[in-house]
N, C-alpha and C. Protein backbone atom coordinates (compact mmCIF):
# COMPACT_ATOMS: atom_id res chain seq x y z
N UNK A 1 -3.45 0.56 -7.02
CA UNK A 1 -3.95 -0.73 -7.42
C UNK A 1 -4.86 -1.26 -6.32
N UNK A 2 -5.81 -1.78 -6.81
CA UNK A 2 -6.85 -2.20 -5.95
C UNK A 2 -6.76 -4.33 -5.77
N UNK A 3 -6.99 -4.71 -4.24
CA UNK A 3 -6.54 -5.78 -4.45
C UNK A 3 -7.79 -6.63 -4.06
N UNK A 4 -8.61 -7.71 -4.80
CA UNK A 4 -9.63 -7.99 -4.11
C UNK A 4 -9.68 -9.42 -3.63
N UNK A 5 -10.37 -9.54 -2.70
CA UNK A 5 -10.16 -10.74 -1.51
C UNK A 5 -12.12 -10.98 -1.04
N UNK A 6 -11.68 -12.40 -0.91
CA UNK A 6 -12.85 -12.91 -0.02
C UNK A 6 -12.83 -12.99 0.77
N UNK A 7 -13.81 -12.02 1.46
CA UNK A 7 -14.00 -12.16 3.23
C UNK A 7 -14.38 -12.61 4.02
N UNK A 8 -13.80 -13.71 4.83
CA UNK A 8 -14.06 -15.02 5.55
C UNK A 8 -15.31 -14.24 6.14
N UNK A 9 -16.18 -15.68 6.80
CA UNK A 9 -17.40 -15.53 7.15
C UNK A 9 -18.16 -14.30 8.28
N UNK A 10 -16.78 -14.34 9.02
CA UNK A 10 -17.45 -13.57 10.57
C UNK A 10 -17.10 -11.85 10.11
N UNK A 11 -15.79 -11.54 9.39
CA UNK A 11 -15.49 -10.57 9.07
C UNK A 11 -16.87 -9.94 7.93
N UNK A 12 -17.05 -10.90 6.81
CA UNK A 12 -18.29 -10.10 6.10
C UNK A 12 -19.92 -10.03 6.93
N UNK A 13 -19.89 -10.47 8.27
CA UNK A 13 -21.08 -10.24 9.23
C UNK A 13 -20.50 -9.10 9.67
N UNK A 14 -19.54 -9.10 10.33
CA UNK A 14 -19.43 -7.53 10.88
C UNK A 14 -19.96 -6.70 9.80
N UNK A 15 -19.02 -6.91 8.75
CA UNK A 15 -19.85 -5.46 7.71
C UNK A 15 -20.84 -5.69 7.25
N UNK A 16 -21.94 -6.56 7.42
CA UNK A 16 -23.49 -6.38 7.35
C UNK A 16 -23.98 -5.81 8.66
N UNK A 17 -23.08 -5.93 9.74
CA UNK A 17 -24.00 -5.77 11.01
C UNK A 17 -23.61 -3.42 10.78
N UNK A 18 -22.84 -3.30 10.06
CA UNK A 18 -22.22 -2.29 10.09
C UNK A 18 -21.04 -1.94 11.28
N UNK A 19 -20.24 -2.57 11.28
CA UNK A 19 -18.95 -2.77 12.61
C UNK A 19 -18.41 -1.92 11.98
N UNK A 20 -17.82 -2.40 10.61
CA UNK A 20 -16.90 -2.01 9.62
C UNK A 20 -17.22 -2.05 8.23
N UNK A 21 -16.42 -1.23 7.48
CA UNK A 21 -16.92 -0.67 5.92
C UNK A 21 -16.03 -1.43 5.19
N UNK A 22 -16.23 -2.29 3.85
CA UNK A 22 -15.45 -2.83 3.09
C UNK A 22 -14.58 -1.73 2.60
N UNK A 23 -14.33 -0.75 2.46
CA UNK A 23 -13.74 0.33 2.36
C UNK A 23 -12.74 0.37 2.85
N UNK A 24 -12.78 0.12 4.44
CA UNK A 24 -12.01 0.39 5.67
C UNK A 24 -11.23 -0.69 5.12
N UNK A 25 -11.83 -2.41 4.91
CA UNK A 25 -10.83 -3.48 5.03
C UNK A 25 -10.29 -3.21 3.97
N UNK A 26 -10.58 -2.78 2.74
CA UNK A 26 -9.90 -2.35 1.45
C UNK A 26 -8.68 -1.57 1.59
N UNK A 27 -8.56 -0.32 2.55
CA UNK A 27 -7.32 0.29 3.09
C UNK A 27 -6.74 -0.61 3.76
N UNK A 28 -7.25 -1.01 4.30
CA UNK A 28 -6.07 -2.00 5.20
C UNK A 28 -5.53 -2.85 4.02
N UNK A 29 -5.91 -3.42 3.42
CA UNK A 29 -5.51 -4.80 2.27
C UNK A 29 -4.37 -3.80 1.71
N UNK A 30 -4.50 -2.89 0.83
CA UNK A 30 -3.68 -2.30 0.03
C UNK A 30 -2.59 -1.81 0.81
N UNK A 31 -2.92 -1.00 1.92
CA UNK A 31 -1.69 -0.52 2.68
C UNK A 31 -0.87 -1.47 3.00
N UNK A 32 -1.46 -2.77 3.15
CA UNK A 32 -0.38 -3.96 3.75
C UNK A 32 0.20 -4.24 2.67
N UNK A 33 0.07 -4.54 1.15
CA UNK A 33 0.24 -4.71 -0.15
C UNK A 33 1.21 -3.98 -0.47
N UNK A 34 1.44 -2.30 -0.19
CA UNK A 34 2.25 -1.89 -0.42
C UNK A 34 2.87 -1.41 0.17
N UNK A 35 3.17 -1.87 1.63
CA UNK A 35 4.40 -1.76 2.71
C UNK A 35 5.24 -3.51 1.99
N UNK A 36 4.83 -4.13 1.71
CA UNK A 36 5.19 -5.35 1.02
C UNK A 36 6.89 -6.02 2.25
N UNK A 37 5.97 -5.68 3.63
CA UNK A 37 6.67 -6.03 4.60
C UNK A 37 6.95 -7.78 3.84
N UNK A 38 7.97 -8.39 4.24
CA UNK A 38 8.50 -9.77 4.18
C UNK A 38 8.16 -10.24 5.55
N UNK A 39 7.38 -11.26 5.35
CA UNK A 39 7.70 -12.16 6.87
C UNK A 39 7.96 -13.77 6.40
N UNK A 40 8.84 -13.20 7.89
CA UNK A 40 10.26 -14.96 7.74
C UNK A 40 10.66 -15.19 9.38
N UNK A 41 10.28 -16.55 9.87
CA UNK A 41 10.85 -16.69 10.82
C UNK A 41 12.39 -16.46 11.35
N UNK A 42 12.97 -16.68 10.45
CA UNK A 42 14.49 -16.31 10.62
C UNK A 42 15.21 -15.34 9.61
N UNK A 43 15.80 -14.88 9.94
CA UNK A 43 17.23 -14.13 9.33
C UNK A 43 17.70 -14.90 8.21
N UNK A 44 18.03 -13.37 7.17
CA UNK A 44 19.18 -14.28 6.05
C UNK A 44 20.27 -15.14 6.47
N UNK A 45 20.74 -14.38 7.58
CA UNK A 45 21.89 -14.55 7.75
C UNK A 45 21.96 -15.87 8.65
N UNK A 46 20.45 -16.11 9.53
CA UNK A 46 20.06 -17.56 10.19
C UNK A 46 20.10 -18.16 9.23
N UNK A 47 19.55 -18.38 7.98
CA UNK A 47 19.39 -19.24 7.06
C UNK A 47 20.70 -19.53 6.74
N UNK A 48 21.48 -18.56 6.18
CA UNK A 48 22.74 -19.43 5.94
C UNK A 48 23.16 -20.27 6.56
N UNK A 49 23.31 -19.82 7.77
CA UNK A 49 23.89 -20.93 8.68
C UNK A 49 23.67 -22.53 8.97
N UNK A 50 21.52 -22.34 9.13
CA UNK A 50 21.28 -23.53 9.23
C UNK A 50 21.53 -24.27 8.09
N UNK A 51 21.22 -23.58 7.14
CA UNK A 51 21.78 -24.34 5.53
C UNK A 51 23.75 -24.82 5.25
N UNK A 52 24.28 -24.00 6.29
CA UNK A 52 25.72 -24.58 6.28
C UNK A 52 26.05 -25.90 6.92
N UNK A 53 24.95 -26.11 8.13
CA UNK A 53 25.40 -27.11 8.64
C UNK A 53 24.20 -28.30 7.94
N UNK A 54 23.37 -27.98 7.34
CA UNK A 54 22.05 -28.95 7.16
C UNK A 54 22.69 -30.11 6.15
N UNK A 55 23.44 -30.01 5.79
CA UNK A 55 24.19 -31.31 4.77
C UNK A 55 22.85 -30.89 3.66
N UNK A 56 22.46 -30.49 3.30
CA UNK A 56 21.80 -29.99 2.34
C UNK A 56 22.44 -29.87 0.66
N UNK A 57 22.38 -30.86 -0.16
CA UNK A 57 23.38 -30.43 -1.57
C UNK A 57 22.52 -28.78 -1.95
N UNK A 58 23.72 -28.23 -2.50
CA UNK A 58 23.74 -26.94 -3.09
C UNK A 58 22.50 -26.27 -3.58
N UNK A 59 21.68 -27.33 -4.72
CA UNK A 59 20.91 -27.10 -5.55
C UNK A 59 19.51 -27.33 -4.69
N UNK A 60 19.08 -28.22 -3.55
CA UNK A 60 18.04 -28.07 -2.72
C UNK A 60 18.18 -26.76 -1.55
N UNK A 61 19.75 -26.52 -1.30
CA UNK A 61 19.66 -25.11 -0.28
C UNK A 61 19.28 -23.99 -1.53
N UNK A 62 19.72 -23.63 -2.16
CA UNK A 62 19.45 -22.79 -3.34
C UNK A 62 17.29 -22.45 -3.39
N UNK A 63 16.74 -23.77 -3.47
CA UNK A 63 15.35 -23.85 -3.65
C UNK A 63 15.03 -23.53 -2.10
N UNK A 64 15.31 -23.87 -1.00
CA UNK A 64 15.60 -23.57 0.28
C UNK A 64 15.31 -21.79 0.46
N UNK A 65 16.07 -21.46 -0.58
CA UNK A 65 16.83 -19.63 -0.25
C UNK A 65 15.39 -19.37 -1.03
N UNK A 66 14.82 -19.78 -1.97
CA UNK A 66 14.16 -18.95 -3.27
C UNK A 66 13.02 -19.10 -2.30
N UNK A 67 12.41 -20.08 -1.28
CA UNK A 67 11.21 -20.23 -1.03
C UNK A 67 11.25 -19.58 0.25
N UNK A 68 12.08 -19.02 1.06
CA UNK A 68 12.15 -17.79 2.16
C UNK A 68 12.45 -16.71 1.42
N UNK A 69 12.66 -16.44 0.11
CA UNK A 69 12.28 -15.01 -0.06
C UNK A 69 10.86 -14.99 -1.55
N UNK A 70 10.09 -15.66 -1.35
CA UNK A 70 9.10 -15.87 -2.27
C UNK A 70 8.43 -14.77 -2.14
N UNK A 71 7.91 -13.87 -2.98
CA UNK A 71 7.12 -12.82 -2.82
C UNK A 71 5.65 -13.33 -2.49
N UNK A 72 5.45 -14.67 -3.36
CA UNK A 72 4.25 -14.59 -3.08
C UNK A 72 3.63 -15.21 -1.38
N UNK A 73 4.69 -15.88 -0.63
CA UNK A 73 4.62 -16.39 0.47
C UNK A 73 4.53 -14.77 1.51
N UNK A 74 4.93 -13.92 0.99
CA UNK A 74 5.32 -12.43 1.86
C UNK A 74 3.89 -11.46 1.53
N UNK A 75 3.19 -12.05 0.25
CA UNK A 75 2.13 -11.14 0.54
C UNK A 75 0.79 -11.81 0.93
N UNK A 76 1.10 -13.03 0.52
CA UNK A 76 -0.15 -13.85 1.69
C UNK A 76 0.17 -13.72 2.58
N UNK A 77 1.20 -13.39 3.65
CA UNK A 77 1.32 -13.16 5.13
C UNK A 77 1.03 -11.62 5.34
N UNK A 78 1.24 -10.76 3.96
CA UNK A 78 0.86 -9.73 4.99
C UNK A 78 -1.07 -9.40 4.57
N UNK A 79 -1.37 -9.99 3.46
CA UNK A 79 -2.99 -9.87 3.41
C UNK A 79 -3.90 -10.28 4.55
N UNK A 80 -2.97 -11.57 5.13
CA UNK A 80 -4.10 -12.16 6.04
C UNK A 80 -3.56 -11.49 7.69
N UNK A 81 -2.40 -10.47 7.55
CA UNK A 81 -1.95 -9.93 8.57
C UNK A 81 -3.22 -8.46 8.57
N UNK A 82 -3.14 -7.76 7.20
CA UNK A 82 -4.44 -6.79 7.14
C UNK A 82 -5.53 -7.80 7.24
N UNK A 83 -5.75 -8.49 7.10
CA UNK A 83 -7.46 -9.47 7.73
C UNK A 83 -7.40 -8.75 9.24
N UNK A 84 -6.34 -9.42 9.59
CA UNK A 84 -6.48 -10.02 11.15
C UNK A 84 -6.81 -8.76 11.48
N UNK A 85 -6.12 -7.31 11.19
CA UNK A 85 -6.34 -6.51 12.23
C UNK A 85 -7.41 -5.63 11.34
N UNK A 86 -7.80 -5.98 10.02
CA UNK A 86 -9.74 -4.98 9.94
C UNK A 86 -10.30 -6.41 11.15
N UNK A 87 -10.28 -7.18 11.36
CA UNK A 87 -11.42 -7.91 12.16
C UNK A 87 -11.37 -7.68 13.77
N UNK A 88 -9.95 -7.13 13.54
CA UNK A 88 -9.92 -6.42 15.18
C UNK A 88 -10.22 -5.25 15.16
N UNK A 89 -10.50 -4.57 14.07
CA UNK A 89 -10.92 -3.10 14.32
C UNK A 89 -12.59 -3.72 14.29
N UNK A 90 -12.85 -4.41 13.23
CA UNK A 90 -14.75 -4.76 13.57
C UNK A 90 -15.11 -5.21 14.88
N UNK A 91 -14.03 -5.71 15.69
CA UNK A 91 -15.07 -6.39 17.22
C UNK A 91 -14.59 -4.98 18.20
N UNK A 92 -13.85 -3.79 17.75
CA UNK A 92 -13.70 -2.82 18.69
C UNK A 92 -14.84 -1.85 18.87
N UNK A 93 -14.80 -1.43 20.12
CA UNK A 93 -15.81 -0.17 20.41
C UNK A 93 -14.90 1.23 20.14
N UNK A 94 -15.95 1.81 19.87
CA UNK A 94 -15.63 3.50 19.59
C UNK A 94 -15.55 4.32 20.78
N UNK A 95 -14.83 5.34 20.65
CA UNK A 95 -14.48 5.94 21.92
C UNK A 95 -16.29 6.22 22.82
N UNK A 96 -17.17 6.16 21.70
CA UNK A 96 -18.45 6.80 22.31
C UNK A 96 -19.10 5.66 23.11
N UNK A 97 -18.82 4.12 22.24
CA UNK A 97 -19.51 3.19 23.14
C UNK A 97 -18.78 2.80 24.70
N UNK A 98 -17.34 2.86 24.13
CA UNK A 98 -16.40 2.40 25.57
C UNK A 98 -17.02 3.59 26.70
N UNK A 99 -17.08 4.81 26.23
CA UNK A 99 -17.85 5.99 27.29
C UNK A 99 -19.12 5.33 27.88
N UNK A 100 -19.78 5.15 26.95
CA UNK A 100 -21.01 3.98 26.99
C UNK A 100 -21.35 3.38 28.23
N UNK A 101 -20.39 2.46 27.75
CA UNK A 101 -20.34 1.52 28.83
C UNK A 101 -19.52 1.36 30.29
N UNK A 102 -18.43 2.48 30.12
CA UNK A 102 -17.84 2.55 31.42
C UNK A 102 -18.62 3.96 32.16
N UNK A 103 -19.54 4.71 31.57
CA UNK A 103 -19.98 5.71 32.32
C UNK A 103 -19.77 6.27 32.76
N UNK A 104 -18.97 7.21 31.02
CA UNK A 104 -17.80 8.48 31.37
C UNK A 104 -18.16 9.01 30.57
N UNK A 105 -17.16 10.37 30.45
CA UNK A 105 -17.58 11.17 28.92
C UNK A 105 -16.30 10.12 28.10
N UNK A 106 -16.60 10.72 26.93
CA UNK A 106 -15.43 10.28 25.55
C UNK A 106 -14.24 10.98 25.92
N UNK A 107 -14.33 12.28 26.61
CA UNK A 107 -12.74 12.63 26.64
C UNK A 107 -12.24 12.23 27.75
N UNK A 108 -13.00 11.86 28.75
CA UNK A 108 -12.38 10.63 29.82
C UNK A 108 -11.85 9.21 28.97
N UNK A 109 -12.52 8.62 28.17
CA UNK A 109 -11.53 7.59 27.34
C UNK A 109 -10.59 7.85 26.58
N UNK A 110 -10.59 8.90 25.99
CA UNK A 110 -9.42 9.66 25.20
C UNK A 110 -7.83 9.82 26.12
N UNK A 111 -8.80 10.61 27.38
CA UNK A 111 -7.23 10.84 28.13
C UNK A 111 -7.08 9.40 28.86
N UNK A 112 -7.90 8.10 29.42
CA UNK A 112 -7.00 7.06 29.71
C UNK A 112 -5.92 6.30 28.73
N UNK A 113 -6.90 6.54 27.63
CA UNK A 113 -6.06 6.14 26.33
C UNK A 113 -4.51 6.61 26.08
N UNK A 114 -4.63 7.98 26.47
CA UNK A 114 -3.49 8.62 26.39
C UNK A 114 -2.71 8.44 27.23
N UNK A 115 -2.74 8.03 28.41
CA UNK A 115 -1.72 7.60 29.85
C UNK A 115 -1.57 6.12 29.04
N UNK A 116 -1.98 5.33 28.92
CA UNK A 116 -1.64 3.95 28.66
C UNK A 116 -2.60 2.95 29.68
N UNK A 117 -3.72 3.95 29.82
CA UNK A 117 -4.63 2.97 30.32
C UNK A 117 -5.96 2.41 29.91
N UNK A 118 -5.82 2.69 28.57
CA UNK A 118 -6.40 1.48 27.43
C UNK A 118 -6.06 1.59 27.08
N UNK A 119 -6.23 0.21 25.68
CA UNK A 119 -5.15 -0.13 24.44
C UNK A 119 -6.31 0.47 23.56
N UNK A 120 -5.60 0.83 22.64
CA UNK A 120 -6.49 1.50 21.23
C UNK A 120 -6.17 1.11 19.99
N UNK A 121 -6.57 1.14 19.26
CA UNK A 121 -5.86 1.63 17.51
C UNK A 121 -6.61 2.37 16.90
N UNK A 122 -6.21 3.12 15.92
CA UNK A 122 -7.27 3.83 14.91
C UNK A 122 -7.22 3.18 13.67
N UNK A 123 -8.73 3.56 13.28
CA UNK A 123 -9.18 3.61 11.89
C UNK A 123 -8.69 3.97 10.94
N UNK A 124 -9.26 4.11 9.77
CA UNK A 124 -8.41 4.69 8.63
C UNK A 124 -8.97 6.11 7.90
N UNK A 125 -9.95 5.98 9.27
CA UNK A 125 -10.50 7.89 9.41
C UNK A 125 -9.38 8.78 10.61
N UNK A 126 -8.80 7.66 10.96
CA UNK A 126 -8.20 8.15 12.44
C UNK A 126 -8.91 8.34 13.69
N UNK A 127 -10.08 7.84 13.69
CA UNK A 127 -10.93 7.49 14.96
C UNK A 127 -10.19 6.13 15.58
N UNK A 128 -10.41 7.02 17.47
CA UNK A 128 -9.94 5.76 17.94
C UNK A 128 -10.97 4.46 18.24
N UNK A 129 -10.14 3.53 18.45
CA UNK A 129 -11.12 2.19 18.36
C UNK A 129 -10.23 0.98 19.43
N UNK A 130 -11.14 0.99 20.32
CA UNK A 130 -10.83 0.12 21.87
C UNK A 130 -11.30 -1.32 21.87
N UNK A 131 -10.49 -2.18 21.94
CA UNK A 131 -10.68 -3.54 21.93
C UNK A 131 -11.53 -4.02 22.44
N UNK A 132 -12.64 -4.65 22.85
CA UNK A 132 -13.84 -4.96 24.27
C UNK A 132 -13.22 -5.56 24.83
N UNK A 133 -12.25 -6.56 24.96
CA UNK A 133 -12.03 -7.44 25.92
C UNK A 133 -11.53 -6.57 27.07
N UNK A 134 -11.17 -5.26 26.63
CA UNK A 134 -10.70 -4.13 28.17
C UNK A 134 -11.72 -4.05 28.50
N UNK A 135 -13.04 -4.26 28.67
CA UNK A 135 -14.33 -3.85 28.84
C UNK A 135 -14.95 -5.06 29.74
N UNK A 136 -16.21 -4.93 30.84
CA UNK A 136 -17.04 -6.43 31.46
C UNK A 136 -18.03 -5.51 31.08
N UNK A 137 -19.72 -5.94 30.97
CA UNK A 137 -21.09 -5.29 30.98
C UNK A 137 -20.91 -4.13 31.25
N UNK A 138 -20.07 -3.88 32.63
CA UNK A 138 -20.30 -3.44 34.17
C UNK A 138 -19.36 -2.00 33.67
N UNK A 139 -18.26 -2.08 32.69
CA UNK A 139 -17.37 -1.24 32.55
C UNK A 139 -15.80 -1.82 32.37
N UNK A 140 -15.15 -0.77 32.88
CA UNK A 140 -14.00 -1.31 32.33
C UNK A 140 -13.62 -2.26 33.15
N UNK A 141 -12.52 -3.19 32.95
CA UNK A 141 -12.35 -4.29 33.07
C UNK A 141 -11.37 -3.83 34.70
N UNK A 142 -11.74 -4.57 35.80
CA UNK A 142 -11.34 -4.10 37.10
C UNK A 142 -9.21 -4.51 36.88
N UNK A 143 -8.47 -3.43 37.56
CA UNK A 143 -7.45 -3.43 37.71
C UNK A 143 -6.68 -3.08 35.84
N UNK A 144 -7.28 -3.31 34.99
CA UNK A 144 -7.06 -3.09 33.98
C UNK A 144 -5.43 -1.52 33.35
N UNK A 145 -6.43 -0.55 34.19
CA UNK A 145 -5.72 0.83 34.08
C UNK A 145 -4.39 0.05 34.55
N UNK A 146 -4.05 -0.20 35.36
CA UNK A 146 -2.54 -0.68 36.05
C UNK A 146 -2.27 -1.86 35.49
N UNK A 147 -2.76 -2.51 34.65
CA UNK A 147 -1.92 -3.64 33.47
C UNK A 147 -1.99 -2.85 32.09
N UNK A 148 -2.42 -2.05 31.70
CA UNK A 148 -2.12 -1.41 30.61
C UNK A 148 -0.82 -1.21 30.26
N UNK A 149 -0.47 -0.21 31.36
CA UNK A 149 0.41 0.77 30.99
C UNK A 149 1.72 -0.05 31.02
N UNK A 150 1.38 -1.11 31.33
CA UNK A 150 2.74 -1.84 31.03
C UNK A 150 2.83 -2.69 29.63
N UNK A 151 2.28 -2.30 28.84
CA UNK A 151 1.87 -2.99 27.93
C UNK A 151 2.05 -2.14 26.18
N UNK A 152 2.63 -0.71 26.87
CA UNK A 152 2.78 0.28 25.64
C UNK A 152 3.83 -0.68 24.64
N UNK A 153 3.00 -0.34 23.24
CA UNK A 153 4.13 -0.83 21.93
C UNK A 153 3.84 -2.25 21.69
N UNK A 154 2.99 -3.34 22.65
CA UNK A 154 2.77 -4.53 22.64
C UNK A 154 1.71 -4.56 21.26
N UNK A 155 2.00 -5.60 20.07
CA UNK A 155 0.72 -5.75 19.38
C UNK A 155 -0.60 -5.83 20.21
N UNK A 156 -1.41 -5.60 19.90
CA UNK A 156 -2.82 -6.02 20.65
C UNK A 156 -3.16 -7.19 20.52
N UNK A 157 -2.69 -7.75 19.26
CA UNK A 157 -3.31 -9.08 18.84
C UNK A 157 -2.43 -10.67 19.80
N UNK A 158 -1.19 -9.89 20.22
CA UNK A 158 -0.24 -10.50 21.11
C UNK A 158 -1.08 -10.15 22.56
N UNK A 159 -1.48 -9.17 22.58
CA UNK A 159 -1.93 -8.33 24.13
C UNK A 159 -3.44 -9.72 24.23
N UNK A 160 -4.31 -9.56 23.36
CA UNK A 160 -5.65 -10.32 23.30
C UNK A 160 -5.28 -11.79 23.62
N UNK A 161 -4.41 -12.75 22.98
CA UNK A 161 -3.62 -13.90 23.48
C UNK A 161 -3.04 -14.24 24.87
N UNK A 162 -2.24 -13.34 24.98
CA UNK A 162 -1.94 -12.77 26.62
C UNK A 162 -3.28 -13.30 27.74
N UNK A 163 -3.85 -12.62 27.08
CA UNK A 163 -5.13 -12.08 28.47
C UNK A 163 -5.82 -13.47 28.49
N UNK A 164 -5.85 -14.26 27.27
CA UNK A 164 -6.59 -15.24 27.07
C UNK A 164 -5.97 -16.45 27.56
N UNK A 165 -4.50 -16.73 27.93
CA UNK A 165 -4.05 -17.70 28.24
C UNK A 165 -3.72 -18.36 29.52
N UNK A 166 -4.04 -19.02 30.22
CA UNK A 166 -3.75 -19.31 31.38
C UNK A 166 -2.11 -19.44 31.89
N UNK A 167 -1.95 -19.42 33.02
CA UNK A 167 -0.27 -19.23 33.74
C UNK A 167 -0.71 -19.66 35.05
N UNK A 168 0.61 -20.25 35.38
CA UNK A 168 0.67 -20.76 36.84
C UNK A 168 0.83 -19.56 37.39
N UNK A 169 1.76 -18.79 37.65
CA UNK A 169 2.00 -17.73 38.56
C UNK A 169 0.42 -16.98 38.60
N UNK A 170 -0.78 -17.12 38.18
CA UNK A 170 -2.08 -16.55 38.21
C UNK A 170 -3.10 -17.98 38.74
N UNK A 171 -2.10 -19.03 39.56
CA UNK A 171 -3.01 -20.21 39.88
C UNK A 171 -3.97 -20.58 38.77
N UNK A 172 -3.15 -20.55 37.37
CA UNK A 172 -3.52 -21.45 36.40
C UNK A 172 -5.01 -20.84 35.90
N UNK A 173 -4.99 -19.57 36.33
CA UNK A 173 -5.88 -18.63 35.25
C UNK A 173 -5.61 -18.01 34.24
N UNK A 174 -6.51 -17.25 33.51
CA UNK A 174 -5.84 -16.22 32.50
C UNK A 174 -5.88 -15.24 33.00
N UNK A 175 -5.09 -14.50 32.99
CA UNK A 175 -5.41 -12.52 33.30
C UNK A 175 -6.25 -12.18 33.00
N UNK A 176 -7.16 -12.33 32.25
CA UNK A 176 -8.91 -11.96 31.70
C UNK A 176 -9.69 -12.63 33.39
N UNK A 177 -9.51 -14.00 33.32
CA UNK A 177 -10.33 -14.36 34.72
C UNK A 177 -10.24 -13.76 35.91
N UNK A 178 -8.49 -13.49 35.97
CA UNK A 178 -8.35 -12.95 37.04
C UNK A 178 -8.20 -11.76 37.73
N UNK A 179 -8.30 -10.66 36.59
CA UNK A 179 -8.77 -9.30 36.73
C UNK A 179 -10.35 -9.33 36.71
N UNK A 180 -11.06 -9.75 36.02
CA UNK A 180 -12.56 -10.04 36.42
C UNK A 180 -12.79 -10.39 37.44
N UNK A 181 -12.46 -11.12 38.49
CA UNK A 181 -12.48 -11.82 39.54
C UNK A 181 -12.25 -10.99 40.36
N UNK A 182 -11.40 -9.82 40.48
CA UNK A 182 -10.86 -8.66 40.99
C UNK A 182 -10.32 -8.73 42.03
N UNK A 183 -8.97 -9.48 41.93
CA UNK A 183 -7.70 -10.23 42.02
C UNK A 183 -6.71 -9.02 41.94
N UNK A 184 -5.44 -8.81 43.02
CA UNK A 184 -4.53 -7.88 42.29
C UNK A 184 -4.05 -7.97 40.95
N UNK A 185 -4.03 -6.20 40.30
CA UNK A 185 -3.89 -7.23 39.25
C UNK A 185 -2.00 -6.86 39.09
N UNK A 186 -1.29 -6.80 40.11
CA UNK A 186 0.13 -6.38 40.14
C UNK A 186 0.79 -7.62 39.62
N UNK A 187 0.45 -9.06 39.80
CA UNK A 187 1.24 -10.38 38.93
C UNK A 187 0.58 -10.20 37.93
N UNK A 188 -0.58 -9.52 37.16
CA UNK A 188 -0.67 -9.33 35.83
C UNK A 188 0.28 -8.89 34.97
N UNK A 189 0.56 -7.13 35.84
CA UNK A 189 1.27 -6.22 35.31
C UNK A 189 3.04 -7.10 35.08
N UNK A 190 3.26 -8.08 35.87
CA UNK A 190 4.43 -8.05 35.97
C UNK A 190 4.53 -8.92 34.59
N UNK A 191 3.16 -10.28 34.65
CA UNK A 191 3.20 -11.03 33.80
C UNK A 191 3.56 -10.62 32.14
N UNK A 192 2.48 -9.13 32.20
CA UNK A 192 2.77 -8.49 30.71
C UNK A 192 3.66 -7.58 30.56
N UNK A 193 5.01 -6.68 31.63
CA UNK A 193 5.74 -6.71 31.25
C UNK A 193 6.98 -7.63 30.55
N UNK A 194 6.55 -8.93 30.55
CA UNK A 194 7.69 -9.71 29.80
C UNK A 194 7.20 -9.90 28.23
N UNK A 195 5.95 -9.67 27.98
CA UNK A 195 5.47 -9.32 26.81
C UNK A 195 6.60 -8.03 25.77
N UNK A 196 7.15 -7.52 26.54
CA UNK A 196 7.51 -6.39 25.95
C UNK A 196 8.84 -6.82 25.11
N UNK A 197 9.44 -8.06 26.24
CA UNK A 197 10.63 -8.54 25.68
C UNK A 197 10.91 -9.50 24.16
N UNK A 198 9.77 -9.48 24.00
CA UNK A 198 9.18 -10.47 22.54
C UNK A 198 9.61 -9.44 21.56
């Protein structure tokens, strides 16, 4: 079954600029469609509870229960969950541009990729595809290799947030500023091992 969707503004520029193939976001849509993952902040079994103590009459916890397991609330979360990540595969570079630009061969990005010293995902050709924000003009992003690897199994889209947010223990930078800045990046690494605990 084919599922069709309108593609917010920046996502249908990528696929005019040719980033990505409506094709590609089309696999993604359906595959998410029919993993028909549920997302719910809490547990059945949380829900009961808060509903035991919520003084809640019967017949509003009941409408309570029907609207945390709504199908249709579970596949708008996972359609706009396949959005999110075709639009992270459209702003990624290909193993040939990240070579590109860090001024290597491709199987030098292949094997950092493979230690855990870039983050990747693939396509739905199975080509890999590298986020830019691991990337400055100049190449790869300084200290980077040694915050990676602490970072295996982390969503990317959690990893991209990360990098973007400021922290005191980084004197109230983000890890993006302060690996650019070329800053140790060892309170990075430590910062995004607690990422893992999420």
């Amino acid at each position: 079954m084919t599922h069709f969707i309108e593609l917010p503004l920046p996502l249908a520029e990528e696929v005019e600029a040719g980033a990505i193939t409506v094709e590609e976001i089309q696999a993604s849509v359906d595959a998410a469609v029919r993993r028909g993952v549920v997302y719910s902040a809490i547990s059945d079994s949380d829900l009961d509870v808060m509903l035991a103590g919520s003084g809640l009459p019967a017949d509003a916890q009941e409408r309570v229960r029907a609207a945390h397991n709504a199908p249709a609330i579970a596949t708008q979360a996972t359609l706009a969950d396949a959005l999110a990540a075709s639009a992270a595969l459209a702003g990624a570079l290909s193993a040939q541009e990240a070579a590109a630009r860090v001024g290597v061969s491709v199987s030098t990005i292949t094997r950092r990729h493979e230690r855990g010293e870039l983050l990747a995902m693939r396509d739905t050709r199975g080509r890999l595809r590298l986020p830019a924000w691991q990337f400055t003009h100049a190449g790869q992003l300084p200290g980077w290799g040694q915050v990676a690897t602490h970072l295996d199994g982390v969503d990317l889209r959690a990893v991209e947030v990360f990098m973007a947010t400021p922290d005191e223990d980084l004197d109230g930078e983000t890890p993006m500023r302060w690996l650019t800045a070329g800053r140790d990046p060892g309170p990075v690494a430590e910062l995004a091992d607690g990422l893992r605990l999420w």
